[in-house]
PDB file of N, CA and C in Angstrom:
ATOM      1  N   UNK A   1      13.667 -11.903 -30.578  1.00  0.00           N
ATOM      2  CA  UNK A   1      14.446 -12.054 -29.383  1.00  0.00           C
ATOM      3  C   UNK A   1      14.050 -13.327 -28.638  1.00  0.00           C
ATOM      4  N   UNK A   2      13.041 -13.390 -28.697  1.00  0.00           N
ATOM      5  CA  UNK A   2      12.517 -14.879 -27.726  1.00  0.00           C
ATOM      6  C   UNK A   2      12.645 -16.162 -28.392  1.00  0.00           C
ATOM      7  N   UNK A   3      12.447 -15.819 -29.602  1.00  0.00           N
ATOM      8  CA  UNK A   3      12.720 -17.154 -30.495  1.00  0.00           C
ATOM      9  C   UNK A   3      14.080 -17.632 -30.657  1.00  0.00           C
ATOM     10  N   UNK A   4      15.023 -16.270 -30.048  1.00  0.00           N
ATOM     11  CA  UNK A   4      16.789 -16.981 -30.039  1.00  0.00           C
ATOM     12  C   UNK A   4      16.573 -17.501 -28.908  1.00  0.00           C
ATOM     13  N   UNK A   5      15.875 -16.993 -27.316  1.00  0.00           N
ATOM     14  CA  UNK A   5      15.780 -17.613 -26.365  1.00  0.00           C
ATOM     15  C   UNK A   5      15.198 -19.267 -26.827  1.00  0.00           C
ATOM     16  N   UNK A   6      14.539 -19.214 -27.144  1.00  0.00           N
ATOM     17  CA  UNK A   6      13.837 -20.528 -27.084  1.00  0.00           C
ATOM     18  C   UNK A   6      14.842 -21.570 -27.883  1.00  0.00           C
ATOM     19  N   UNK A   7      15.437 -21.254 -29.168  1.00  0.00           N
ATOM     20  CA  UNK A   7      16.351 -21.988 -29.336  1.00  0.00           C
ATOM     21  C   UNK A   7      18.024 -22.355 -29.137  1.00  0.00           C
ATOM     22  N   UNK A   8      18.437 -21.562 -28.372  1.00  0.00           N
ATOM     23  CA  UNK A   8      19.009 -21.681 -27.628  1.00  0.00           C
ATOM     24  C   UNK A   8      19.213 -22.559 -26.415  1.00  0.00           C
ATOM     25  N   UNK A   9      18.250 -21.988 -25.570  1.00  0.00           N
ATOM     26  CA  UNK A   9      17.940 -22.239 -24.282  1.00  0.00           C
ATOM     27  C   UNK A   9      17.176 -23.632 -24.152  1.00  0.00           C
ATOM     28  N   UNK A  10      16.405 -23.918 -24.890  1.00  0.00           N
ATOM     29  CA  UNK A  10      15.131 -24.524 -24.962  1.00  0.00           C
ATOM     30  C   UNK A  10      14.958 -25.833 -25.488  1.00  0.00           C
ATOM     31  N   UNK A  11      16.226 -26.085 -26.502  1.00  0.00           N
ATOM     32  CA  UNK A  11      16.245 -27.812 -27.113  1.00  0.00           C
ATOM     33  C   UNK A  11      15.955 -29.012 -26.422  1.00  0.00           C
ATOM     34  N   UNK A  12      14.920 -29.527 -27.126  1.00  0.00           N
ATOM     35  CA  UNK A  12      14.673 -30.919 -25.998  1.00  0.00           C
ATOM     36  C   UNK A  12      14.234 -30.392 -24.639  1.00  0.00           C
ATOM     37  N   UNK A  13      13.739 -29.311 -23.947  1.00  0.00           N
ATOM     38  CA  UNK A  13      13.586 -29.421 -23.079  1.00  0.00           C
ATOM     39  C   UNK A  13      11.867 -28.845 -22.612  1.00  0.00           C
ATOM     40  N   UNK A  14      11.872 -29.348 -21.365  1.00  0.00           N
ATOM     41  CA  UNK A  14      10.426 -29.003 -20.973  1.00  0.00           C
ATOM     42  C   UNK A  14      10.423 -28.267 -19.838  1.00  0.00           C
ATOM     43  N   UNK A  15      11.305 -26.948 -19.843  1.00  0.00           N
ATOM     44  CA  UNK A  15      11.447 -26.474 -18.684  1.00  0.00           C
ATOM     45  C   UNK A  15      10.511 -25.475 -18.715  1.00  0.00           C
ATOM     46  N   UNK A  16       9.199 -24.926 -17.315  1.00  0.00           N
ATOM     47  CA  UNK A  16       8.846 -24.062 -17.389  1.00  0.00           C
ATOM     48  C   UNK A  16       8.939 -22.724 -18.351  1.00  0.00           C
ATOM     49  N   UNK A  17       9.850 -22.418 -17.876  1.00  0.00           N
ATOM     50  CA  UNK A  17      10.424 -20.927 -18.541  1.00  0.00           C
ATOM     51  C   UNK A  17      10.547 -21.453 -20.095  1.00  0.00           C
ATOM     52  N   UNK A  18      10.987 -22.072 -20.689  1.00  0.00           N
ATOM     53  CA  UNK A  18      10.516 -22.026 -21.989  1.00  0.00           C
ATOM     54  C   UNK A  18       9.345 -22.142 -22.880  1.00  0.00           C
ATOM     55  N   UNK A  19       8.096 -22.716 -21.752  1.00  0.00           N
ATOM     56  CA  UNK A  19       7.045 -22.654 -22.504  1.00  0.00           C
ATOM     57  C   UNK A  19       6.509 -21.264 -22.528  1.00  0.00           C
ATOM     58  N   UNK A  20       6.976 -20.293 -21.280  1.00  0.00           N
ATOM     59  CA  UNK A  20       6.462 -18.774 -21.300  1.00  0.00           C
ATOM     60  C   UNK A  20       7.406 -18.152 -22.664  1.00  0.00           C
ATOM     61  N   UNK A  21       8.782 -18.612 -23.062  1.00  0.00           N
ATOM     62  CA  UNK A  21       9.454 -17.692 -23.716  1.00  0.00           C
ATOM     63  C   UNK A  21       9.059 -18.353 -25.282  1.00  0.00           C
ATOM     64  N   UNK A  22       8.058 -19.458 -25.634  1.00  0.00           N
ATOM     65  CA  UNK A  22       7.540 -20.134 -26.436  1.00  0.00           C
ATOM     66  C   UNK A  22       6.230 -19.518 -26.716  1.00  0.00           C
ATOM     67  N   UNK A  23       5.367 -19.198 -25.646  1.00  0.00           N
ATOM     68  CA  UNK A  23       4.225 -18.106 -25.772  1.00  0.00           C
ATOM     69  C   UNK A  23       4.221 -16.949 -25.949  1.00  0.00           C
ATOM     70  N   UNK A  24       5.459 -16.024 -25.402  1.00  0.00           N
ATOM     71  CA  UNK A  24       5.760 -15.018 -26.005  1.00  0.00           C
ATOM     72  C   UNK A  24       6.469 -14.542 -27.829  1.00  0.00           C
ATOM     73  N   UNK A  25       6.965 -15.876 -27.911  1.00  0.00           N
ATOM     74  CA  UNK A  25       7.762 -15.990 -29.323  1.00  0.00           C
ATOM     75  C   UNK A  25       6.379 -15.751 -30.347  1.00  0.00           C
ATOM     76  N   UNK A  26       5.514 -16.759 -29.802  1.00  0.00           N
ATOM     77  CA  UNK A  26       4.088 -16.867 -30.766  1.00  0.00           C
ATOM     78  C   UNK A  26       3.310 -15.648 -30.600  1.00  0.00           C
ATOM     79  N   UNK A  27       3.219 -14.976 -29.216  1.00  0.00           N
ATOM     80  CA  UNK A  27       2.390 -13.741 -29.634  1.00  0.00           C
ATOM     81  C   UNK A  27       2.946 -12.792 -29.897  1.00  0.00           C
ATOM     82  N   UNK A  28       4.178 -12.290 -29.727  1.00  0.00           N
ATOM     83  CA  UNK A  28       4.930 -11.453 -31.023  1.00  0.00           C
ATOM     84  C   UNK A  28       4.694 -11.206 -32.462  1.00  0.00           C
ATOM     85  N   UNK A  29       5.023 -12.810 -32.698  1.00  0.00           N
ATOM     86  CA  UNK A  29       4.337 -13.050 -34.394  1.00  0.00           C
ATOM     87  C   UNK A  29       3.039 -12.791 -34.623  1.00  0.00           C
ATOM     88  N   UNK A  30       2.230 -13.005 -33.784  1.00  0.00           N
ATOM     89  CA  UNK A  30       0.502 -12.643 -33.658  1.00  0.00           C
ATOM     90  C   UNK A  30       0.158 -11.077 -33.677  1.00  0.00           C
ATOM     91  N   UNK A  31       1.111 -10.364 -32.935  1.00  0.00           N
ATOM     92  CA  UNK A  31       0.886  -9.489 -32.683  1.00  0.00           C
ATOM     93  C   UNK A  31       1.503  -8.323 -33.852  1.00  0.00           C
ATOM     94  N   UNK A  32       2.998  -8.739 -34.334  1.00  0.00           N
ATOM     95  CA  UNK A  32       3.615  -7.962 -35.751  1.00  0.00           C
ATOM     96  C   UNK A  32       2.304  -8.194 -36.666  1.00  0.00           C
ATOM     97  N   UNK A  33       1.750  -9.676 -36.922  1.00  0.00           N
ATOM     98  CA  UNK A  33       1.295  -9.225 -38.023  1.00  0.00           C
ATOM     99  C   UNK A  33      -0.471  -8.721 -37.777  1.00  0.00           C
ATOM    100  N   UNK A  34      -0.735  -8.509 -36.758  1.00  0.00           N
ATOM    101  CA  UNK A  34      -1.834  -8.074 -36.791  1.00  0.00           C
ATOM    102  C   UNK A  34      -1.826  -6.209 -37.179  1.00  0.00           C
ATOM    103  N   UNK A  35      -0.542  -5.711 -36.298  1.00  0.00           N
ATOM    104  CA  UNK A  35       0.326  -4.391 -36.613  1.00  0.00           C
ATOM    105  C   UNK A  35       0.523  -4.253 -37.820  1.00  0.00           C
ATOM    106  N   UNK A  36       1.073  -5.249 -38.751  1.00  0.00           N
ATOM    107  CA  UNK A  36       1.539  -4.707 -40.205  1.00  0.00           C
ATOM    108  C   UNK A  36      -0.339  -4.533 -40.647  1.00  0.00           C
ATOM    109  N   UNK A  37      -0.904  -5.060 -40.538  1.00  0.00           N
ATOM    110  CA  UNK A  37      -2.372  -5.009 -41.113  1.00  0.00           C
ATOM    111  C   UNK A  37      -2.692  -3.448 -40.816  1.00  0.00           C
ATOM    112  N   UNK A  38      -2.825  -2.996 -39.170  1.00  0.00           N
ATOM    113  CA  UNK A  38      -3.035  -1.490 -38.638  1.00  0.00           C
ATOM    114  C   UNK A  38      -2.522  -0.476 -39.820  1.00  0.00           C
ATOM    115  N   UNK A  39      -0.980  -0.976 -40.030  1.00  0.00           N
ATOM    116  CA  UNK A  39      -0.083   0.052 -40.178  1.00  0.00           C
ATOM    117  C   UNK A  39      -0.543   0.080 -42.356  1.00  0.00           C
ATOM    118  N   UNK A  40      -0.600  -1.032 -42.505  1.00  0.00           N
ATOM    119  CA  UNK A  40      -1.394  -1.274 -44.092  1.00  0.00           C
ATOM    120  C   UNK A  40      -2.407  -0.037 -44.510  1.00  0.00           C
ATOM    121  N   UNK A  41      -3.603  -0.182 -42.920  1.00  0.00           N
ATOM    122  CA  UNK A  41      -4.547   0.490 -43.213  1.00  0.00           C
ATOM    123  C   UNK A  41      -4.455   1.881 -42.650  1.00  0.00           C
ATOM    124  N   UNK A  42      -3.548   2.278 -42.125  1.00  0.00           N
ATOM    125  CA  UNK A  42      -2.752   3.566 -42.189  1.00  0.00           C
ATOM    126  C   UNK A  42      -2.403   4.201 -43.068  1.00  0.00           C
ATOM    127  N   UNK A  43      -1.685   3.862 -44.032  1.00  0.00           N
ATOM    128  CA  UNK A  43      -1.730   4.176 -45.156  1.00  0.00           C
ATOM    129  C   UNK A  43      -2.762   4.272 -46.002  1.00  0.00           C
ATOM    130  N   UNK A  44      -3.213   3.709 -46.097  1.00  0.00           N
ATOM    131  CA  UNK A  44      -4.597   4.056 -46.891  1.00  0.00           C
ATOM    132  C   UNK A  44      -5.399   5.175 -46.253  1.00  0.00           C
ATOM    133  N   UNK A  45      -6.025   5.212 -44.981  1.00  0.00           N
ATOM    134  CA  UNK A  45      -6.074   6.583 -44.267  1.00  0.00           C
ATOM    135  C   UNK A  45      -5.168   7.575 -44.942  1.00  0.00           C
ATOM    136  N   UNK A  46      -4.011   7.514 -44.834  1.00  0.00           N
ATOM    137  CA  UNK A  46      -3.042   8.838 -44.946  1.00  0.00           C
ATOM    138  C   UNK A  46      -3.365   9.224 -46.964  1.00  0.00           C
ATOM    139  N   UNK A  47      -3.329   7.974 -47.596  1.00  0.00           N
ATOM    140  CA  UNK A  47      -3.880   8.439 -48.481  1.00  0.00           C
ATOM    141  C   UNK A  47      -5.042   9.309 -49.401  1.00  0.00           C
ATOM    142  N   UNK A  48      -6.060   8.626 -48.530  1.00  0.00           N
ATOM    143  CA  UNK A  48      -7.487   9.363 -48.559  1.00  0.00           C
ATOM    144  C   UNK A  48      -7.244  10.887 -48.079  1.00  0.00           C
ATOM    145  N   UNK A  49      -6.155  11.271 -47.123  1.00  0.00           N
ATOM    146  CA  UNK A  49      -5.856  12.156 -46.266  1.00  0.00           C
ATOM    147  C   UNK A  49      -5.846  13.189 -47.153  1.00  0.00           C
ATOM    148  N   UNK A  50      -4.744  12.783 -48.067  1.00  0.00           N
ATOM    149  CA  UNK A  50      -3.692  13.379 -49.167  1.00  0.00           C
ATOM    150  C   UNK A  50      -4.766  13.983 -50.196  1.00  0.00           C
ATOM    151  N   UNK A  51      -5.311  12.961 -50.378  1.00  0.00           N
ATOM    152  CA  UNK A  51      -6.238  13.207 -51.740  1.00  0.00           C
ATOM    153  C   UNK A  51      -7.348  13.970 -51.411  1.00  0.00           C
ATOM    154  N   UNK A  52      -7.888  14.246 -50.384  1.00  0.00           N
ATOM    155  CA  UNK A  52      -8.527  15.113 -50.079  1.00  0.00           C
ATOM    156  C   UNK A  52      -8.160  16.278 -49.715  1.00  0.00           C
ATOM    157  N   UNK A  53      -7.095  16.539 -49.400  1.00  0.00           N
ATOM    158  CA  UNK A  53      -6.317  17.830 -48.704  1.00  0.00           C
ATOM    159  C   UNK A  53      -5.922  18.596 -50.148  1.00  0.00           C
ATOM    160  N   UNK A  54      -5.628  17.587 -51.068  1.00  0.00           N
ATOM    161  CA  UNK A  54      -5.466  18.135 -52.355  1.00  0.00           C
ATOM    162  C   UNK A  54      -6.568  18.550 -53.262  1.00  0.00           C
ATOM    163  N   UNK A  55      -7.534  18.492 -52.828  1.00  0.00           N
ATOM    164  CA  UNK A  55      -8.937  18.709 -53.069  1.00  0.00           C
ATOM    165  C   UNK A  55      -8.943  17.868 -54.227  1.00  0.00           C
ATOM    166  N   UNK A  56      -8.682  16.611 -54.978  1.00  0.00           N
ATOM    167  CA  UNK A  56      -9.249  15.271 -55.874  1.00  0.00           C
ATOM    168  C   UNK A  56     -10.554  15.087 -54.910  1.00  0.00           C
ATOM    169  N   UNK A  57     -11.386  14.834 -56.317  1.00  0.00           N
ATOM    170  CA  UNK A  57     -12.956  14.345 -55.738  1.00  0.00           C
ATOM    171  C   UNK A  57     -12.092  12.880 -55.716  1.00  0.00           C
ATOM    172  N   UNK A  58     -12.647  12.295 -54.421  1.00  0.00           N
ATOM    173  CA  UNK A  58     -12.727  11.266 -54.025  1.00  0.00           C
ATOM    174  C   UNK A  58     -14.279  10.741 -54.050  1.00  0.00           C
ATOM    175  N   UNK A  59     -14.688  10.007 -54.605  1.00  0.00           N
ATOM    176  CA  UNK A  59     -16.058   9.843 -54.555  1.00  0.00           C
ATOM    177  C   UNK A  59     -16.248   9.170 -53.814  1.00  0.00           C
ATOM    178  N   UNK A  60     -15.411   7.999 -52.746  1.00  0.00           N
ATOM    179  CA  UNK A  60     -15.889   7.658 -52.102  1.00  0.00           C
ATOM    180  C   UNK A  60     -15.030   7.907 -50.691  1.00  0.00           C
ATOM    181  N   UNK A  61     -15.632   9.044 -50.638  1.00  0.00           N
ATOM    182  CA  UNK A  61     -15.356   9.460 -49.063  1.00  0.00           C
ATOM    183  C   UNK A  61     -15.599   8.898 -47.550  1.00  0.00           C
ATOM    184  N   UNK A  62     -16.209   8.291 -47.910  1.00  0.00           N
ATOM    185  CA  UNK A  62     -16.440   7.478 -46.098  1.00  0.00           C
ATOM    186  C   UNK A  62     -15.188   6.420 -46.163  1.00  0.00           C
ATOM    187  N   UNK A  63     -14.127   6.097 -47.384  1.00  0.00           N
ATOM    188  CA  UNK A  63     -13.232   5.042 -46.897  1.00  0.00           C
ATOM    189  C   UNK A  63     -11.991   6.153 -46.051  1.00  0.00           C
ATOM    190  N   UNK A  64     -12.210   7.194 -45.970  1.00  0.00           N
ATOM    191  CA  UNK A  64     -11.524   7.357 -44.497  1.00  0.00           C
ATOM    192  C   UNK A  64     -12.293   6.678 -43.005  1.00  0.00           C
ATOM    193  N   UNK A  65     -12.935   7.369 -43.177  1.00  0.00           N
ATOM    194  CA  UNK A  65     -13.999   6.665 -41.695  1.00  0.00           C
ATOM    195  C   UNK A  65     -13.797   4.966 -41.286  1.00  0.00           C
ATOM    196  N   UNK A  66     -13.438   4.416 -43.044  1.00  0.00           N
ATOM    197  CA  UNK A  66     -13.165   2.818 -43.094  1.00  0.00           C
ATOM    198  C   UNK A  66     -11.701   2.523 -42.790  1.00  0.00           C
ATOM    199  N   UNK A  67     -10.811   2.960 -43.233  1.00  0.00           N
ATOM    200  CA  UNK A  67      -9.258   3.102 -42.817  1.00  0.00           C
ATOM    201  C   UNK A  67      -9.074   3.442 -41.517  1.00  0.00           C
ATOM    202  N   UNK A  68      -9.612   4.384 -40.897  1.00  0.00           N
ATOM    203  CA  UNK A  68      -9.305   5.089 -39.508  1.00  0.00           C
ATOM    204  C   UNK A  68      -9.825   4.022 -38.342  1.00  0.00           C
ATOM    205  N   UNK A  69     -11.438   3.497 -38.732  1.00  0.00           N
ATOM    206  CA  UNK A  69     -11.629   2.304 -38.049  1.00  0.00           C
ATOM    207  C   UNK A  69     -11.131   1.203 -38.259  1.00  0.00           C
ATOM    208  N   UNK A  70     -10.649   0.750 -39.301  1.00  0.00           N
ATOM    209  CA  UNK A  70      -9.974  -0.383 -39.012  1.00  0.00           C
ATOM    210  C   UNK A  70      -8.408  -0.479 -38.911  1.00  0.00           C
ATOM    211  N   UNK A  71      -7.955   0.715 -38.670  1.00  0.00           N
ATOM    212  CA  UNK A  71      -6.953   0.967 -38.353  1.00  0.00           C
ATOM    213  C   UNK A  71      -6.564   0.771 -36.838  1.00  0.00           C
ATOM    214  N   UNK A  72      -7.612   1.448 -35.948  1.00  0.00           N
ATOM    215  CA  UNK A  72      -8.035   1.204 -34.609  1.00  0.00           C
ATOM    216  C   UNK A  72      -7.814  -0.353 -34.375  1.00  0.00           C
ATOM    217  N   UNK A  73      -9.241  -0.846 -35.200  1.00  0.00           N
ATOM    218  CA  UNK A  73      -9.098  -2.145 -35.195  1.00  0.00           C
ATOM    219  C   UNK A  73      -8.355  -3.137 -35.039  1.00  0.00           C
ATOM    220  N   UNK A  74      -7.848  -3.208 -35.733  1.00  0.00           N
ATOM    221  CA  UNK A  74      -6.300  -4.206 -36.053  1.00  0.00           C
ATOM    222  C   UNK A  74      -5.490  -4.138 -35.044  1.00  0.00           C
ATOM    223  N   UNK A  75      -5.419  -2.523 -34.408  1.00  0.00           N
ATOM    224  CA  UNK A  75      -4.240  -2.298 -33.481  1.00  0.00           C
ATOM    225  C   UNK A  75      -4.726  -3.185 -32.083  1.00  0.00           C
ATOM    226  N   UNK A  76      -6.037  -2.603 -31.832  1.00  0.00           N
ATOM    227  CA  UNK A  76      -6.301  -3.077 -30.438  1.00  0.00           C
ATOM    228  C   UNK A  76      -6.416  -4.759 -30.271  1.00  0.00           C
ATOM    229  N   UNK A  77      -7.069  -4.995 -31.759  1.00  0.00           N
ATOM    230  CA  UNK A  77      -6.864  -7.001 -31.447  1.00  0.00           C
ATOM    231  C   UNK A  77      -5.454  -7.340 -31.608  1.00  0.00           C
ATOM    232  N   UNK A  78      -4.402  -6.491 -32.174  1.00  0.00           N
ATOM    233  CA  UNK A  78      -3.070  -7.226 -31.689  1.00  0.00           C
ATOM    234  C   UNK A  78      -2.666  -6.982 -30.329  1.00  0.00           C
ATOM    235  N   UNK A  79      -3.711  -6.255 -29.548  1.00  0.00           N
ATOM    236  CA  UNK A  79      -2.915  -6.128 -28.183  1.00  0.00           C
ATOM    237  C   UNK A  79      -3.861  -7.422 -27.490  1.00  0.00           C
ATOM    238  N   UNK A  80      -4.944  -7.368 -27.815  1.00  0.00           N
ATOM    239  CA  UNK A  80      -5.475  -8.475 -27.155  1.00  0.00           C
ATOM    240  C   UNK A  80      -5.150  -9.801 -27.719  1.00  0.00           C
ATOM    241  N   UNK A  81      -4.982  -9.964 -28.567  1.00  0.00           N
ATOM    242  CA  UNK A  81      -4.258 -11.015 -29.369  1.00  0.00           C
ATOM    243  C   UNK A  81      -3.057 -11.799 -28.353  1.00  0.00           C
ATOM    244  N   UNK A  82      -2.412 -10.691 -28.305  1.00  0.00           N
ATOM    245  CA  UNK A  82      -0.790 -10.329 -27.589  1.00  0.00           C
ATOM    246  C   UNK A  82      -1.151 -11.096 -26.096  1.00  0.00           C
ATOM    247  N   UNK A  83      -2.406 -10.261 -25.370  1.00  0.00           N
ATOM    248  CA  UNK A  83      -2.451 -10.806 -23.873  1.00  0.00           C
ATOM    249  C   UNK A  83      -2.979 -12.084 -23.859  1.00  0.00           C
ATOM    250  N   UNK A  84      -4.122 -12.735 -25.310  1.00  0.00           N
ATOM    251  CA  UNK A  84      -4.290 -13.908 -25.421  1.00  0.00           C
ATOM    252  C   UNK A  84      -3.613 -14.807 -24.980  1.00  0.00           C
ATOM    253  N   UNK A  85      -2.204 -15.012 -26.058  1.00  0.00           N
ATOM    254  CA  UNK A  85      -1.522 -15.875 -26.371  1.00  0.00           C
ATOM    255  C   UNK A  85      -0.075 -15.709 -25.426  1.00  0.00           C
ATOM    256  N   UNK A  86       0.234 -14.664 -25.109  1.00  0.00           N
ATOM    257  CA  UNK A  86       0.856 -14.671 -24.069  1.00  0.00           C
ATOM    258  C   UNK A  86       0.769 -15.168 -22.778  1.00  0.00           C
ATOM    259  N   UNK A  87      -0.554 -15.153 -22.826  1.00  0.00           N
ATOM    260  CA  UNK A  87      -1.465 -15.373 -21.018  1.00  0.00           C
ATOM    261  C   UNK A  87      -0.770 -14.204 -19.661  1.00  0.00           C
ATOM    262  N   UNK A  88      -0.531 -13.334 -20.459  1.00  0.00           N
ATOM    263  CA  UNK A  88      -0.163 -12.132 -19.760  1.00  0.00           C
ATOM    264  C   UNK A  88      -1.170 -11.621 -18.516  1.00  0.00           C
ATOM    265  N   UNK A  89      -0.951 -11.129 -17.627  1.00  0.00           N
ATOM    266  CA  UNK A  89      -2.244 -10.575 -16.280  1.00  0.00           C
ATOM    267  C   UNK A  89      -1.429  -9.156 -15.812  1.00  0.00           C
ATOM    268  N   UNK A  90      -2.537  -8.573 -15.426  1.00  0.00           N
ATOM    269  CA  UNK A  90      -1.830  -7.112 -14.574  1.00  0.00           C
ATOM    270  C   UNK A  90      -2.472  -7.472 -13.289  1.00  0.00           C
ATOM    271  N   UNK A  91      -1.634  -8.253 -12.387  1.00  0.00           N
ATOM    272  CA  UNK A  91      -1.755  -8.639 -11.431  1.00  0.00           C
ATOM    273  C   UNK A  91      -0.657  -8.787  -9.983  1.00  0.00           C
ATOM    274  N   UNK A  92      -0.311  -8.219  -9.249  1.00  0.00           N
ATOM    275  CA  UNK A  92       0.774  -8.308  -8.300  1.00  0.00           C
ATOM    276  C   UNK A  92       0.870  -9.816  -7.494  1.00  0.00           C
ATOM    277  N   UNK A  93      -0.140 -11.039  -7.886  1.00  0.00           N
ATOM    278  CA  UNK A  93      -0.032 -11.846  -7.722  1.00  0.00           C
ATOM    279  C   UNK A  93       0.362 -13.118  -8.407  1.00  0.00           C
ATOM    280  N   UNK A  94       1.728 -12.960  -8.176  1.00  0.00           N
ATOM    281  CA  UNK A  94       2.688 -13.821  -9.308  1.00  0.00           C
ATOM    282  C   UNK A  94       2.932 -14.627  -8.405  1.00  0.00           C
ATOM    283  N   UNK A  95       3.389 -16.213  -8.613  1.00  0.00           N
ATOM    284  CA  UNK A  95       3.963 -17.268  -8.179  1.00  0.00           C
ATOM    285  C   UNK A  95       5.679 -17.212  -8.884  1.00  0.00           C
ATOM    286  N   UNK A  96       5.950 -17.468  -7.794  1.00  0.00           N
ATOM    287  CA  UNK A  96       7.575 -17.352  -8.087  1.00  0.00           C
ATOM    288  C   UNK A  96       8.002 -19.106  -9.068  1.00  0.00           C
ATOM    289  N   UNK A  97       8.767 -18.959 -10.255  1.00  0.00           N
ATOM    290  CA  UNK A  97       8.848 -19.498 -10.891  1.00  0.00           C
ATOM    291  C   UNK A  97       9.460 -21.019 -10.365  1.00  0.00           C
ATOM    292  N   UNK A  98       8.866 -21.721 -10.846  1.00  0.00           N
ATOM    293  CA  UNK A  98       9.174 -23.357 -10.979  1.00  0.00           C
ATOM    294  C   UNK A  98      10.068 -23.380 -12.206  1.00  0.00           C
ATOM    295  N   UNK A  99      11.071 -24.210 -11.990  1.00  0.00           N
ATOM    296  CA  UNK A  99      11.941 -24.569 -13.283  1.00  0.00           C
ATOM    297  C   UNK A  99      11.261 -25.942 -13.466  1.00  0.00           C
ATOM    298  N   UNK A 100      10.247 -26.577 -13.542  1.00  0.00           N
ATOM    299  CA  UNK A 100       9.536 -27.855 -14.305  1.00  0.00           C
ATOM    300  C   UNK A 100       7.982 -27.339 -14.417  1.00  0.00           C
ATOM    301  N   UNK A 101       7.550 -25.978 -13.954  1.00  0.00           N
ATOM    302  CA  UNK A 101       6.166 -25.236 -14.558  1.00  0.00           C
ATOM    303  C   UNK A 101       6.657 -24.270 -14.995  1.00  0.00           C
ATOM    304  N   UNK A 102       5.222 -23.878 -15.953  1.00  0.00           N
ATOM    305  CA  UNK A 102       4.846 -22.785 -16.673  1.00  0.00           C
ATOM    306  C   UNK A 102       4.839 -21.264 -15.660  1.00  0.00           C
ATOM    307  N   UNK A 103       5.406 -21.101 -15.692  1.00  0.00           N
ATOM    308  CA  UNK A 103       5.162 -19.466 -14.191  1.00  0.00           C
ATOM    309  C   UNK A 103       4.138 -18.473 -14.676  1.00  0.00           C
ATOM    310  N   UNK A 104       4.385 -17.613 -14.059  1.00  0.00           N
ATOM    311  CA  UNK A 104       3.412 -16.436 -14.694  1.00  0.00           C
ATOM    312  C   UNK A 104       3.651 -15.524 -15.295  1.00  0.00           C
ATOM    313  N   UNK A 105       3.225 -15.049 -16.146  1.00  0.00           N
ATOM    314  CA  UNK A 105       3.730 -13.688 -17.015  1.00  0.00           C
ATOM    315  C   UNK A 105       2.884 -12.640 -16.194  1.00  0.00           C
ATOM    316  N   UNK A 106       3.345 -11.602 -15.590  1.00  0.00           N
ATOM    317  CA  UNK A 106       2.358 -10.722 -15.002  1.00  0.00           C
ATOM    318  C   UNK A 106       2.843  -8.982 -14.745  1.00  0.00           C
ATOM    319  N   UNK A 107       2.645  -8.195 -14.589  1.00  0.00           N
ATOM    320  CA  UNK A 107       3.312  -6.821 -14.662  1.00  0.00           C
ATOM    321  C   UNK A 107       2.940  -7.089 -13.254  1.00  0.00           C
ATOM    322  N   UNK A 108       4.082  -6.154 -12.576  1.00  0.00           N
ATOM    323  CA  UNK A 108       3.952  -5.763 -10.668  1.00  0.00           C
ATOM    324  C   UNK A 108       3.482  -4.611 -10.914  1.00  0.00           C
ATOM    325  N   UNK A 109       3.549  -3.601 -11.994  1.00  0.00           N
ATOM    326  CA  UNK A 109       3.470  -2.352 -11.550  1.00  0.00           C
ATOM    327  C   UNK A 109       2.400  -1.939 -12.902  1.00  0.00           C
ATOM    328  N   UNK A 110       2.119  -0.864 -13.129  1.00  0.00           N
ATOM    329  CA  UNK A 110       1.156  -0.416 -14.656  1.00  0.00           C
ATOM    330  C   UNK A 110      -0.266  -0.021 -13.615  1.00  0.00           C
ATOM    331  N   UNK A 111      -1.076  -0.456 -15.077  1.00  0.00           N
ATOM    332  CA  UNK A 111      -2.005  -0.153 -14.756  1.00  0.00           C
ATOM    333  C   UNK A 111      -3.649  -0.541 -13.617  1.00  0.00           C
TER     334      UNK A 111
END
């Protein structure tokens, strides 16, 4: 979605608002593929799941413990990933946007 914004909206230009809808385009992509990795090692969890529920000796049983954590893993650095590269804040102190700056990405409300 942001990447139609950006090309669209955005040719040749250096307007504020496109460098935020340019940082969001990039941590999207940062953030899917850090998710497809989570969701990779999800499966493998769900597998180990399977194969144990089916009672197959699995001999090596702790790669649940390894799937489940790095399942975690993956998820939470694509969120920080996400607020990285976004430059996202949970902050009610936003500057109202400049059309020749970068503005702020910020939630008014959450957490």
């Amino acid at each position: 979605m942001y990447s139609n914004m950006v090309k669209v909206n955005c040719e040749d230009s250096d307007l504020g608002i496109c460098t935020v809808f340019e940082d969001l385009r990039d941590a999207g992509q940062a953030y899917a593929t850090m998710e497809f990795f989570a969701i990779f090692m999800a499966l493998g969890w769900l597998g180990v799941l399977i194969l144990e529920s089916l009672e197959f000796e699995v001999k090596l049983s702790f790669l649940g413990l390894v799937f489940s954590g790095l399942t975690f893993f993956f998820h939470f650095l694509a969120f920080v990933v996400w607020i990285g590269v976004s430059e996202a804040t949970f902050s009610d102190d936003c500057e109202a946007e400049k059309v020749d700056e970068k503005g702020d990405l910020c939630a008014l409300v959450g957490p």
